[in-house]
C-alpha atoms as a PDB file:
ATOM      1  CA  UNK A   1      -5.794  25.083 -32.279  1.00  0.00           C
ATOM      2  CA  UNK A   2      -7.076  22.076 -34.226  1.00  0.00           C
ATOM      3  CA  UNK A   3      -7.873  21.927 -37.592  1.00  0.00           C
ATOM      4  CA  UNK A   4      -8.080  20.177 -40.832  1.00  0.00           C
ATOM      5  CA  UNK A   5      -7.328  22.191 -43.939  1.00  0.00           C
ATOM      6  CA  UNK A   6      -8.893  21.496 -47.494  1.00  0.00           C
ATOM      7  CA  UNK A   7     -11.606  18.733 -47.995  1.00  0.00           C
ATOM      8  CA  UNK A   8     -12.050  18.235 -51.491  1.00  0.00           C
ATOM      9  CA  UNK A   9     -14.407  15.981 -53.311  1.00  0.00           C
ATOM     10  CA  UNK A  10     -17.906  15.461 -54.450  1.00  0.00           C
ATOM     11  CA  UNK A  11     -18.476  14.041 -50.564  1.00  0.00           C
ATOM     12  CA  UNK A  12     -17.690  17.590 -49.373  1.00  0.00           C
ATOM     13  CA  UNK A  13     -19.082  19.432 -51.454  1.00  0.00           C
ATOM     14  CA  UNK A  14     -16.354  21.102 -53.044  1.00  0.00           C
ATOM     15  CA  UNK A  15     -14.412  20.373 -55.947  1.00  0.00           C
ATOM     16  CA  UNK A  16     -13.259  22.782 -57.805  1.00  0.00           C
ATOM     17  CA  UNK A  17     -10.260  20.451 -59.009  1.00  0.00           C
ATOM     18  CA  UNK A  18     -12.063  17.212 -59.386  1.00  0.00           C
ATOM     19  CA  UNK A  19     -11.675  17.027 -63.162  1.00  0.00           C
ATOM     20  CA  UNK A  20      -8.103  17.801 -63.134  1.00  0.00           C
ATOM     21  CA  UNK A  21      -5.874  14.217 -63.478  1.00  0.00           C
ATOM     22  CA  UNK A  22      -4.650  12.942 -60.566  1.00  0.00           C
ATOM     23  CA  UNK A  23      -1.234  14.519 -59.864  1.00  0.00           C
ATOM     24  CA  UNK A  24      -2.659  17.864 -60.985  1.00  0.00           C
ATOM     25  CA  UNK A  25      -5.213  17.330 -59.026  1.00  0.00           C
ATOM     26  CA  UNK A  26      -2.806  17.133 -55.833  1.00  0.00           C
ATOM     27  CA  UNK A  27      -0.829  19.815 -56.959  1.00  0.00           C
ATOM     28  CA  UNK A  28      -3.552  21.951 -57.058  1.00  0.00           C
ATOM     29  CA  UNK A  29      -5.328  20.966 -53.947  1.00  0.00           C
ATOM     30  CA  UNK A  30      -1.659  21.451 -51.855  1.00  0.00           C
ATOM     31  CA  UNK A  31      -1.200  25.012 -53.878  1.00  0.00           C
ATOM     32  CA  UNK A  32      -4.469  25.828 -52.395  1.00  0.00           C
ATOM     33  CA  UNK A  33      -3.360  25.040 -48.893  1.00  0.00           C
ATOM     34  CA  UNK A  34      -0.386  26.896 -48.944  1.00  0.00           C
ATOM     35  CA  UNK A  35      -1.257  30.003 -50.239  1.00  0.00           C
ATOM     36  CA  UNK A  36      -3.567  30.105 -46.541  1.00  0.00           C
ATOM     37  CA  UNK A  37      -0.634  28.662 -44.959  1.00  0.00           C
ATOM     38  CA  UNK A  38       1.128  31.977 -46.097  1.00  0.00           C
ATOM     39  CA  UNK A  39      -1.539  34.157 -44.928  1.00  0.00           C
ATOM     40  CA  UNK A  40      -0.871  32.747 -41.373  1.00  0.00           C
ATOM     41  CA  UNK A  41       3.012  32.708 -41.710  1.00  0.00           C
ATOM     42  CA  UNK A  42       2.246  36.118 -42.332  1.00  0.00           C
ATOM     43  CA  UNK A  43       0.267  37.412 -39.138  1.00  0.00           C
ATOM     44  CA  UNK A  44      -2.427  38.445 -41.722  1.00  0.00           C
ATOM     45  CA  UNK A  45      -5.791  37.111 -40.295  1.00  0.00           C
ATOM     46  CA  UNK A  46      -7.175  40.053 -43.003  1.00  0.00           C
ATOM     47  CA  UNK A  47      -5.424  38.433 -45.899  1.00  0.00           C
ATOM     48  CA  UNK A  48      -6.554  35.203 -44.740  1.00  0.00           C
ATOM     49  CA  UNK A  49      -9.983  35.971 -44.095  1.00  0.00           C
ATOM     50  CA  UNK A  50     -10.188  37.285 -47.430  1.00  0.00           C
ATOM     51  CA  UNK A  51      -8.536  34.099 -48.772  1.00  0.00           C
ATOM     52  CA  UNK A  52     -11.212  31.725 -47.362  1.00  0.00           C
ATOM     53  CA  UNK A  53     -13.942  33.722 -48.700  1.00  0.00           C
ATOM     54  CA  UNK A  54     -12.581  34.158 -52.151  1.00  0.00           C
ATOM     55  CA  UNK A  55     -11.610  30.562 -52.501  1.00  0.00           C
ATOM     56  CA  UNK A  56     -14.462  28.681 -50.525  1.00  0.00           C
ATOM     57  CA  UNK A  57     -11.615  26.698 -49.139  1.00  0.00           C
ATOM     58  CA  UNK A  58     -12.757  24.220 -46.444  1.00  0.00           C
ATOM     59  CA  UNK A  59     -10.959  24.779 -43.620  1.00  0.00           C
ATOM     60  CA  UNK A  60     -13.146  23.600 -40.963  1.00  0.00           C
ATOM     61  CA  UNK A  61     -11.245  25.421 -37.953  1.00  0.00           C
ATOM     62  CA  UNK A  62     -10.938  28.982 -40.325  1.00  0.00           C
ATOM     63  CA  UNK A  63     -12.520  30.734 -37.709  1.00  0.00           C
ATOM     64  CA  UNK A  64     -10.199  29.517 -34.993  1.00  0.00           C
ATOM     65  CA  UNK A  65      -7.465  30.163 -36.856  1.00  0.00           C
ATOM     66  CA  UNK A  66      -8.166  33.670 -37.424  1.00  0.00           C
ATOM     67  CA  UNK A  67      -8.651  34.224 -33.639  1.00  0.00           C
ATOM     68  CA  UNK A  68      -5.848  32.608 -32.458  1.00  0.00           C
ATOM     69  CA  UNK A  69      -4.201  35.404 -35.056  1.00  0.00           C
ATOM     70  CA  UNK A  70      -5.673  37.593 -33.603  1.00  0.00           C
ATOM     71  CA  UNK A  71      -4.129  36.765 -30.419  1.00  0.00           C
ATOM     72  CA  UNK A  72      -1.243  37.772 -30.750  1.00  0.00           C
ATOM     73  CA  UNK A  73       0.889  41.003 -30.855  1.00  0.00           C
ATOM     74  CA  UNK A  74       3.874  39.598 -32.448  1.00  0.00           C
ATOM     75  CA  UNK A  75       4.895  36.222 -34.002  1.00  0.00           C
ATOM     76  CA  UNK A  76       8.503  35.400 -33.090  1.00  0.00           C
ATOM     77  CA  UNK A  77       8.958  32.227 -35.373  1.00  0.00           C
ATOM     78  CA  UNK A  78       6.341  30.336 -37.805  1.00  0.00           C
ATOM     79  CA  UNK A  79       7.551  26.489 -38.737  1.00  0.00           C
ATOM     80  CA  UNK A  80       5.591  24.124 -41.031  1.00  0.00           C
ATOM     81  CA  UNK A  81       5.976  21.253 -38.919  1.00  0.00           C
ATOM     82  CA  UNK A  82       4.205  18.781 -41.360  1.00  0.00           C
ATOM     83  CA  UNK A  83       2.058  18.096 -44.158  1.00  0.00           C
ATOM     84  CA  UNK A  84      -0.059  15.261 -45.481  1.00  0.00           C
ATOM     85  CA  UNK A  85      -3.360  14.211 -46.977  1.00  0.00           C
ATOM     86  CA  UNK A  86      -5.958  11.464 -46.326  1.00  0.00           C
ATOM     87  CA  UNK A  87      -5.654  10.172 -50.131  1.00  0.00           C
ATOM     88  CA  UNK A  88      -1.660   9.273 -48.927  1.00  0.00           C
ATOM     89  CA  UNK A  89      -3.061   6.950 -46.649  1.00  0.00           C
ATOM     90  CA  UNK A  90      -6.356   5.723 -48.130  1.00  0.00           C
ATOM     91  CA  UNK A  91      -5.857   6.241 -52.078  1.00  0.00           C
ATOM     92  CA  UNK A  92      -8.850   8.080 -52.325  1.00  0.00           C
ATOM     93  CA  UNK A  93      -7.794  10.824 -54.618  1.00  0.00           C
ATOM     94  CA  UNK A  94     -11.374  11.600 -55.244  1.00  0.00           C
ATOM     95  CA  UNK A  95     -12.324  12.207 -51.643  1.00  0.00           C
ATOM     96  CA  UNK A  96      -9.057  13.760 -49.908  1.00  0.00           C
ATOM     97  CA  UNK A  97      -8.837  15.703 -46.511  1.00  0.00           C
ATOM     98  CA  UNK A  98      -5.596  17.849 -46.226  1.00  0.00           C
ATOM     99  CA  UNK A  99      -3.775  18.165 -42.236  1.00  0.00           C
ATOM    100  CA  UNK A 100      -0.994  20.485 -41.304  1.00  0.00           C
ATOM    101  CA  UNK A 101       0.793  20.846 -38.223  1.00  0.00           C
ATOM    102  CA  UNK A 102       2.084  24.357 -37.908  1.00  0.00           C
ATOM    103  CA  UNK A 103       3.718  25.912 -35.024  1.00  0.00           C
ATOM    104  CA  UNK A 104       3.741  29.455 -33.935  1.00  0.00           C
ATOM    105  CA  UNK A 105       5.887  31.302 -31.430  1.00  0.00           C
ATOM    106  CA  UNK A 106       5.729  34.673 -29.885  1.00  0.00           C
ATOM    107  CA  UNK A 107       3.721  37.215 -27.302  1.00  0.00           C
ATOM    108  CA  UNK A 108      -0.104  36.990 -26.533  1.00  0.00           C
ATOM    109  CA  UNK A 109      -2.238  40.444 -26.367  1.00  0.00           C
ATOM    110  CA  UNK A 110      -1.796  41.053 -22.690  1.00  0.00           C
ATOM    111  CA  UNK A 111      -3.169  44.782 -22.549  1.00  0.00           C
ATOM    112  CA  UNK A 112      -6.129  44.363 -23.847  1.00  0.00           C
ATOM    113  CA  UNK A 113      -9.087  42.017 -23.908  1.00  0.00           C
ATOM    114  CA  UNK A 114     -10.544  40.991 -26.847  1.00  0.00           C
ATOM    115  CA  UNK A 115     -14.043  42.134 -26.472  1.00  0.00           C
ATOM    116  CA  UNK A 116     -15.578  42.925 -29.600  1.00  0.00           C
ATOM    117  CA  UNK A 117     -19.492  44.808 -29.997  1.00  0.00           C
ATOM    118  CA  UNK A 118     -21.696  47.227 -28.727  1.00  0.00           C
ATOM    119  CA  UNK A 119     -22.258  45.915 -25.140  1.00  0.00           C
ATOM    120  CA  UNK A 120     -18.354  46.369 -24.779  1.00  0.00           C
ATOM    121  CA  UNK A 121     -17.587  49.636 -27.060  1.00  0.00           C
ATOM    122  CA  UNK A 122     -20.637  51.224 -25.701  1.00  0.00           C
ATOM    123  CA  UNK A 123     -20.744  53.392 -28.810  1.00  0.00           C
ATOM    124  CA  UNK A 124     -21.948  57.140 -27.812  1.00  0.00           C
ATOM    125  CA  UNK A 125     -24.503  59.410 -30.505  1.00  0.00           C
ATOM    126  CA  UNK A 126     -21.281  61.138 -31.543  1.00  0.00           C
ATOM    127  CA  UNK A 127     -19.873  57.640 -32.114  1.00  0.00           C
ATOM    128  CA  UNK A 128     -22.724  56.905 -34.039  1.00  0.00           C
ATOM    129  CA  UNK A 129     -23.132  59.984 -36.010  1.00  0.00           C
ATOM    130  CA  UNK A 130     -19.631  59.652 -37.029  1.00  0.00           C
ATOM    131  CA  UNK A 131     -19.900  56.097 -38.374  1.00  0.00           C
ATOM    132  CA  UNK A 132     -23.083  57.201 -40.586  1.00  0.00           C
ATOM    133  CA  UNK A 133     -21.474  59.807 -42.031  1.00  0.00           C
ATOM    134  CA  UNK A 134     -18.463  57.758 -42.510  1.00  0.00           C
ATOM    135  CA  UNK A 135     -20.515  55.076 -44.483  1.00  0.00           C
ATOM    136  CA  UNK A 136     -22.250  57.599 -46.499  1.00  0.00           C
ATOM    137  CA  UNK A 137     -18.624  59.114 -47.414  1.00  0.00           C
ATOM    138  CA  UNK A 138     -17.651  56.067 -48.367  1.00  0.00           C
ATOM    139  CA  UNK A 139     -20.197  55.406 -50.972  1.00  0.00           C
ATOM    140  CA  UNK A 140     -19.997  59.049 -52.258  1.00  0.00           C
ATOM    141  CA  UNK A 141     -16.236  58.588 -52.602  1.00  0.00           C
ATOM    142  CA  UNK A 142     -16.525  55.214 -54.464  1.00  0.00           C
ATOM    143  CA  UNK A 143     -18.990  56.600 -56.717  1.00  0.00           C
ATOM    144  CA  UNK A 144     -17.525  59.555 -57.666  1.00  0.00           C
ATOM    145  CA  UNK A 145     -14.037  58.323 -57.631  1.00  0.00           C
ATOM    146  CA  UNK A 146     -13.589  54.444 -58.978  1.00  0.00           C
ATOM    147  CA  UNK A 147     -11.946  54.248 -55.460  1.00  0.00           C
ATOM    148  CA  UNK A 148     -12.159  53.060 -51.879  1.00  0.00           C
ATOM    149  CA  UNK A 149     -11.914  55.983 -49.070  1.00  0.00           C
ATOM    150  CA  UNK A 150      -9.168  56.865 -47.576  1.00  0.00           C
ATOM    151  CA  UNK A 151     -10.271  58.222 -43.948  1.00  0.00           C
ATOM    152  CA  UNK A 152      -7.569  60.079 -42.926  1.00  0.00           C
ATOM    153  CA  UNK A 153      -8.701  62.289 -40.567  1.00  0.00           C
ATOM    154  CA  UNK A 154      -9.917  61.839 -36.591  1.00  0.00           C
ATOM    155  CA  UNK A 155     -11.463  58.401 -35.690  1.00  0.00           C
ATOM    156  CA  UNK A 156     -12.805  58.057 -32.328  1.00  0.00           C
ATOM    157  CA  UNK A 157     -11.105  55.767 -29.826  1.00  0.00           C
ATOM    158  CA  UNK A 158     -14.223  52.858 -29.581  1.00  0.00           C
ATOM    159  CA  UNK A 159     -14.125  53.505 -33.596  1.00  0.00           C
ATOM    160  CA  UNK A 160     -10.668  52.158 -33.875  1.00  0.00           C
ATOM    161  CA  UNK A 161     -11.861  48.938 -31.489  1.00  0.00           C
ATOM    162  CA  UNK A 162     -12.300  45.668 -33.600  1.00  0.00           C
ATOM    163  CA  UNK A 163     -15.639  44.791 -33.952  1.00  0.00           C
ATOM    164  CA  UNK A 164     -18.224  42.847 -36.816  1.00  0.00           C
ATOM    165  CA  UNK A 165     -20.241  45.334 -38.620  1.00  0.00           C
ATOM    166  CA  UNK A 166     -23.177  45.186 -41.550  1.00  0.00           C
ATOM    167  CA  UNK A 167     -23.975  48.063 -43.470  1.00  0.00           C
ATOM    168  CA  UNK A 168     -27.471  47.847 -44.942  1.00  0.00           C
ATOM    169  CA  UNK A 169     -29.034  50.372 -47.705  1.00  0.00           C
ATOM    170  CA  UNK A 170     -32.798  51.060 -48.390  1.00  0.00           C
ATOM    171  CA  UNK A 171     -35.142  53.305 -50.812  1.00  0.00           C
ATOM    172  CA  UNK A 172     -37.879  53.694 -50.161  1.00  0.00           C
ATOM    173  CA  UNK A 173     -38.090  51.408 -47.353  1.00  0.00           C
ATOM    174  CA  UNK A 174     -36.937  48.775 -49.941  1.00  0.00           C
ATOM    175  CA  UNK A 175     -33.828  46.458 -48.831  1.00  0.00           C
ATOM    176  CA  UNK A 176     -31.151  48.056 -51.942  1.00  0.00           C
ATOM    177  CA  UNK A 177     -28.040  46.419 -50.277  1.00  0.00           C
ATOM    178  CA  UNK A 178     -26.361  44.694 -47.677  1.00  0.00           C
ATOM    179  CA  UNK A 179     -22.927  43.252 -47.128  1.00  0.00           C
ATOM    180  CA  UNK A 180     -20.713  43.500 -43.485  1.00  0.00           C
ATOM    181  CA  UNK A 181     -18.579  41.338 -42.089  1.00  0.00           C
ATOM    182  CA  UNK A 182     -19.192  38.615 -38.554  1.00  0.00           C
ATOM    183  CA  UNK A 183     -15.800  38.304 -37.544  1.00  0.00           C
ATOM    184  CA  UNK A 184     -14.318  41.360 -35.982  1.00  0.00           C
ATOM    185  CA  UNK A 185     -10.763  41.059 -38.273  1.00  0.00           C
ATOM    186  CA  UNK A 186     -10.641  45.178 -38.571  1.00  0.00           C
ATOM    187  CA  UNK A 187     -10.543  48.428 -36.979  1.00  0.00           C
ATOM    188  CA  UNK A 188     -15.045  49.154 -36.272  1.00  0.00           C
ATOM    189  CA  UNK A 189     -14.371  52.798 -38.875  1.00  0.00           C
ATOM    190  CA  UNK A 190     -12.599  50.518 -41.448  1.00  0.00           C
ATOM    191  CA  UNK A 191     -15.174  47.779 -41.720  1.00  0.00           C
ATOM    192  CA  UNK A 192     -17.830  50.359 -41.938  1.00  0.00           C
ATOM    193  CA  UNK A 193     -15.803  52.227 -44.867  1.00  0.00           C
ATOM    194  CA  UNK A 194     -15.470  48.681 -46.972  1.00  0.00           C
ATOM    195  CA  UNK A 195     -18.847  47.275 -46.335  1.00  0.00           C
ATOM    196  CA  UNK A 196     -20.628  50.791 -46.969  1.00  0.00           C
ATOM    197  CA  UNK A 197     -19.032  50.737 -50.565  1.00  0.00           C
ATOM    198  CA  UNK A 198     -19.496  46.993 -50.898  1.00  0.00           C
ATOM    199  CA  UNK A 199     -23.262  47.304 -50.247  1.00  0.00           C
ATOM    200  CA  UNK A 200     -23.726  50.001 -52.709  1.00  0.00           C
ATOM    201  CA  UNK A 201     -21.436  48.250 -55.432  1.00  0.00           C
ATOM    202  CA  UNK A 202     -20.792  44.772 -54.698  1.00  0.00           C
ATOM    203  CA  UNK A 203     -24.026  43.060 -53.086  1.00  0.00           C
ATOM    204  CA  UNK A 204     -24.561  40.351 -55.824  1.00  0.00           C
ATOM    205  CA  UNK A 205     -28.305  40.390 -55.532  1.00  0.00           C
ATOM    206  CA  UNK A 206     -28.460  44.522 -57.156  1.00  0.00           C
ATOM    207  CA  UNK A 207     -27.187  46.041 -60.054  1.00  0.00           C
ATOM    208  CA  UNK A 208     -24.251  48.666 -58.778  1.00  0.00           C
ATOM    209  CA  UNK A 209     -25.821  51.993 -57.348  1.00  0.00           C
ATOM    210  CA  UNK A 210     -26.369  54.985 -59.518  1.00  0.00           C
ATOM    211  CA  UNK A 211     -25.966  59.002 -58.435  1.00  0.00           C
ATOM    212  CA  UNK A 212     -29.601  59.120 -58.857  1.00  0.00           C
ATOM    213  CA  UNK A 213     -30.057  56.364 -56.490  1.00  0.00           C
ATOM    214  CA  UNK A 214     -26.998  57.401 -53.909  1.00  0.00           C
ATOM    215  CA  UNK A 215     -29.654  60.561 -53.169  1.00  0.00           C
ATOM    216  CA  UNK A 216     -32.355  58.113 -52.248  1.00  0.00           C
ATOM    217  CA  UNK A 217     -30.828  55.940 -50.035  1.00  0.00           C
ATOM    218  CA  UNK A 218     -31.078  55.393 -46.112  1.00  0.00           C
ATOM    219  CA  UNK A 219     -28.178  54.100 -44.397  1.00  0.00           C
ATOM    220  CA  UNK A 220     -28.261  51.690 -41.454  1.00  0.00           C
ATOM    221  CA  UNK A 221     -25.655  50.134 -39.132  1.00  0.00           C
ATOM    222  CA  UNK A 222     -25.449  47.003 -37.279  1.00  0.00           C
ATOM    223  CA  UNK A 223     -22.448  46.269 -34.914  1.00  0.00           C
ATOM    224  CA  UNK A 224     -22.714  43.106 -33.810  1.00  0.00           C
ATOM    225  CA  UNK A 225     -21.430  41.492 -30.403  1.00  0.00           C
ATOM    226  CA  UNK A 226     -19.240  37.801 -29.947  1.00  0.00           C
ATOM    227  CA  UNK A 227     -20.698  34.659 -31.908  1.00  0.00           C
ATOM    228  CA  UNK A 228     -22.241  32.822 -29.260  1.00  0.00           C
ATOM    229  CA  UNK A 229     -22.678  28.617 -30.080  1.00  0.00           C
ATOM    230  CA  UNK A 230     -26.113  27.543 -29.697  1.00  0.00           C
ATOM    231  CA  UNK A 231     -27.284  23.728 -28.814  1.00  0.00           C
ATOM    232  CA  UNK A 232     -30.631  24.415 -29.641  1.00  0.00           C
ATOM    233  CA  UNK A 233     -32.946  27.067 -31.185  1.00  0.00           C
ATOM    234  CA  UNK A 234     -34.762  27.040 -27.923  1.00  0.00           C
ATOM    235  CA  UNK A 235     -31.624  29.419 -26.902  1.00  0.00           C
ATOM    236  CA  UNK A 236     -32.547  31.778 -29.628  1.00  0.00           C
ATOM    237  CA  UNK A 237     -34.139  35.390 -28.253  1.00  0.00           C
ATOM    238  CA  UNK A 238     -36.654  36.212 -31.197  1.00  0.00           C
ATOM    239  CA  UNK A 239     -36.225  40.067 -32.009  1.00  0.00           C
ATOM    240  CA  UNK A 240     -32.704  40.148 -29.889  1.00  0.00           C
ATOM    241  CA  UNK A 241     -30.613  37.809 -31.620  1.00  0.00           C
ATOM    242  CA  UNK A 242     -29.429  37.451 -34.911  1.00  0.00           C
ATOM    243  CA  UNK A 243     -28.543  33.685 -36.294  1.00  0.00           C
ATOM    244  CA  UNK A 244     -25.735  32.897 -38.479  1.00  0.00           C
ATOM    245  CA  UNK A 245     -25.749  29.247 -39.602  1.00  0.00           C
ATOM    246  CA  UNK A 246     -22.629  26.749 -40.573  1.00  0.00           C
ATOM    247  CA  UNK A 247     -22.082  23.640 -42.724  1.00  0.00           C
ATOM    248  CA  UNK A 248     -18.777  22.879 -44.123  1.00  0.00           C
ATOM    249  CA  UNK A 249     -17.999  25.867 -46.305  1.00  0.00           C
ATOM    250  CA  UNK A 250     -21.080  27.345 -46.757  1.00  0.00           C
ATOM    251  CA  UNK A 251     -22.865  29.489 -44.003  1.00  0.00           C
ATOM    252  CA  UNK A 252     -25.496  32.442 -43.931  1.00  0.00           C
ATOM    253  CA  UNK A 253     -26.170  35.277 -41.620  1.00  0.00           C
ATOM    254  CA  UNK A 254     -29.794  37.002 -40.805  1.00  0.00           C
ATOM    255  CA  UNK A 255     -29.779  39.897 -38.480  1.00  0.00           C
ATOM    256  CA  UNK A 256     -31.800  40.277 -35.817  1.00  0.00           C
ATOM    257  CA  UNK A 257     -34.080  42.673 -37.314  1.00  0.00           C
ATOM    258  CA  UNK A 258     -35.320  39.907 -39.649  1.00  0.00           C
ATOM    259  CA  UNK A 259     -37.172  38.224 -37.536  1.00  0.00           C
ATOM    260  CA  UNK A 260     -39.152  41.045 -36.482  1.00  0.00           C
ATOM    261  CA  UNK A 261     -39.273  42.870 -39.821  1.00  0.00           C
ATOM    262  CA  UNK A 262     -40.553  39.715 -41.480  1.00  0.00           C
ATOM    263  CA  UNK A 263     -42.578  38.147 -38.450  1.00  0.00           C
ATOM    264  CA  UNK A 264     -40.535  35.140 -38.278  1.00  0.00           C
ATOM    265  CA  UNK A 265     -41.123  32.024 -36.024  1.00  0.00           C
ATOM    266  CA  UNK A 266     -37.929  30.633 -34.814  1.00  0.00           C
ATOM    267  CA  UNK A 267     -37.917  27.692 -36.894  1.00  0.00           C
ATOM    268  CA  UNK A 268     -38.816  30.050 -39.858  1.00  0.00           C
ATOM    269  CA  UNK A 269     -35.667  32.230 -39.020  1.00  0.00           C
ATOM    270  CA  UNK A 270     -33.833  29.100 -39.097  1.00  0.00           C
ATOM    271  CA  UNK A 271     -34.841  27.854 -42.405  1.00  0.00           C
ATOM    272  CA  UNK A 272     -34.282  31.721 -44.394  1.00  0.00           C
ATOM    273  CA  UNK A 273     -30.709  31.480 -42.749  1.00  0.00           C
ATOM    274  CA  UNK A 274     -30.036  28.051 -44.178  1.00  0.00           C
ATOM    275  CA  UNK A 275     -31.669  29.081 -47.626  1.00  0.00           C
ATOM    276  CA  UNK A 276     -29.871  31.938 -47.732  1.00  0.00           C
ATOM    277  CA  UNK A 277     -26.340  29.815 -47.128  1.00  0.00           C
ATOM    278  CA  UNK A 278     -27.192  26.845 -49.245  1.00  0.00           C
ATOM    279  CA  UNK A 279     -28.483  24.051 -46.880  1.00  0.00           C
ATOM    280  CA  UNK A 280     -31.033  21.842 -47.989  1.00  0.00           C
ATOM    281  CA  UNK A 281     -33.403  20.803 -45.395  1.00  0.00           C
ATOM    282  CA  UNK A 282     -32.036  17.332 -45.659  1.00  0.00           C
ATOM    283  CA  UNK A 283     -29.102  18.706 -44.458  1.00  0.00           C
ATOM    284  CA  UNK A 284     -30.174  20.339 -41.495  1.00  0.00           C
ATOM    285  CA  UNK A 285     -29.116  17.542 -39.138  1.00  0.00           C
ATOM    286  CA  UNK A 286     -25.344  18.542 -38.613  1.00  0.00           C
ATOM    287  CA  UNK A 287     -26.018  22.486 -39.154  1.00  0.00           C
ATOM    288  CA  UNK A 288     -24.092  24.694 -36.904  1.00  0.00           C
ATOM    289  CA  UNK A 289     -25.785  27.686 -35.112  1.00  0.00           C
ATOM    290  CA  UNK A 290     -24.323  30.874 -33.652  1.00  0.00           C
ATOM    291  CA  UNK A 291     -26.215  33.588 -31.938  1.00  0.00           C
ATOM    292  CA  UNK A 292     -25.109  37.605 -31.804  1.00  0.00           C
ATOM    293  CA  UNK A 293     -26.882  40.704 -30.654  1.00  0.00           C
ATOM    294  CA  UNK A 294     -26.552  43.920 -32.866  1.00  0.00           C
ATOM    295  CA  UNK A 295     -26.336  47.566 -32.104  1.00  0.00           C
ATOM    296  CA  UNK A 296     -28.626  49.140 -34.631  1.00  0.00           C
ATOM    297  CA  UNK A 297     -28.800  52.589 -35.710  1.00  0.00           C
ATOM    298  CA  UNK A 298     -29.799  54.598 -38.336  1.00  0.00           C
ATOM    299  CA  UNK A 299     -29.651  58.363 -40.277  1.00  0.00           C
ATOM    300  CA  UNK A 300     -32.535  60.416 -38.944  1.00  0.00           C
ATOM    301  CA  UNK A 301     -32.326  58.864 -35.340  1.00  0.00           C
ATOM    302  CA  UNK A 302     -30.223  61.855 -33.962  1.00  0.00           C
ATOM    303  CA  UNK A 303     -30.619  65.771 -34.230  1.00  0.00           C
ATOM    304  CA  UNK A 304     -27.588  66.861 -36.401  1.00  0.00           C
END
């Protein structure tokens, strides 16, 4: 897998150290890497998933990195081969582009293929049904309880399957939340647990949901199948696909029910998903695009 790690500096649009001096500066850029080199070291593609969204860090290949985790089924030994930065070579401490070499041993997932979404789970009703009430659980529990649920009881077997999952809340027909994750770094129940409760609580764009409001809302699932890299938006399927958008560190996700909802042209889709990730127009040039299809269901599609 190939990869740079942090670029920092106004010409990549981040720098959160920029007005530290020099050395601390370095210091702080290196501490930065490390702390993801740890995450790998680890076998945690959660922890470092979490890491790259907390931080911002710019780590083009991130997404690479966390699949190659994925990969495997144990690590046998983890060496930090080498590290460096651009500035070393060039002097340009305001502009610097970190590279590690890191080498990983040990056994690749042979049992399984790493299929993630609904074309491969094929989730049944009772599937379905199971993940709804799961969701609404979750917020209830969260609510009521200051804490994340802990789902102890039966999960079914496609359940347990990685898999990418959004969780979006309504009243009213009214969008009140939505948060879910792309990659498929967790069990399909878990993601649904965590992005249920982050929807409700955590979507930045809403005040945190009340009891009155918990007794309002309508809960609705997307699981989403593999990123697919598109060349053009000519590959784009209007109503079928969602888009999810890339430039350095920033990137933004519409599902596919967007378009439709909102009557969307394809170039129109294109632009909300780039507003909604923080790329100017001007930008658009070097944009990365990825296609997915979604599973979508919702509470009061099935006779309980």
């Amino acid at each position: 897998i190939s990869s740079d790690f942090t670029h920092h500096g106004p010409r990549f649009g981040y720098a959160p150290y920029y007005n530290l001096k020099q050395d601390k500066r370095m210091e702080s850029i290196k501490a930065l890497d490390m702390k993801a080199i740890e995450y790998i070291f680890a076998y945690n593609p959660e922890g470092f998933y979490n890491y790259c969204q907390s931080t911002g860090i710019t780590i083009c290949g991130h997404n690479a990195i966390l699949f190659g985790l994925l990969l495997f089924s144990k690590i046998y030994t983890k060496e930090l081969a080498g590290y460096a930065t651009s500035a070393q070579i060039t002097a340009d401490y305001d502009n610097t582009v970190s590279y590690a070499a890191i080498v990983l041993t040990g056994e690749i997932q042979k049992t399984k293929t790493a299929h993630f979404g609904d074309s491969f789970l094929n989730l049944s009703n009772d599937d379905k049904k199971f993940l709804l009430t799961l969701a609404r659980q979750s917020i209830e529990t969260m609510l009521n309880k200051k804490t994340l649920l802990q789902y102890n009881g039966a999960v079914p077997a496609k359940c347990k399957q990685n898999a990418g999952a959004f969780v979006t809340l309504t009243i009213n027909g009214n969008l009140r939340g939505c948060i879910g994750y792309i990659e498929p770094i967790k069990p399909l129940y878990q993601t649904i647990i965590e992005c249920a409760a982050n929807a409700a609580f955590e979507d930045p764009r809403f005040e945190p949901l009340t009891k009155d409001e918990f007794k309002k809302i309508h809960i609705e699932i997307s699981v989403l199948s593999p990123l697919k890299k598109l060349q053009s938006l000519d590959e784009l399927t209007l109503g079928k696909d969602g888009l999810m958008v890339v430039k350095g560190n920033r990137r933004g996700v519409l599902l596919p029910q967007v378009a439709t909802q909102f009557g969307f042209s394809k170039d129109e889709f294109f632009h909300h998903t780039c507003q909604k990730a923080g790329i100017y127009p001007f930008e658009y040039k070097d944009v990365s695009m990825y296609s997915f299809t979604a599973t979508i269901f919702e509470e009061g599609s099935f006779n309980h």
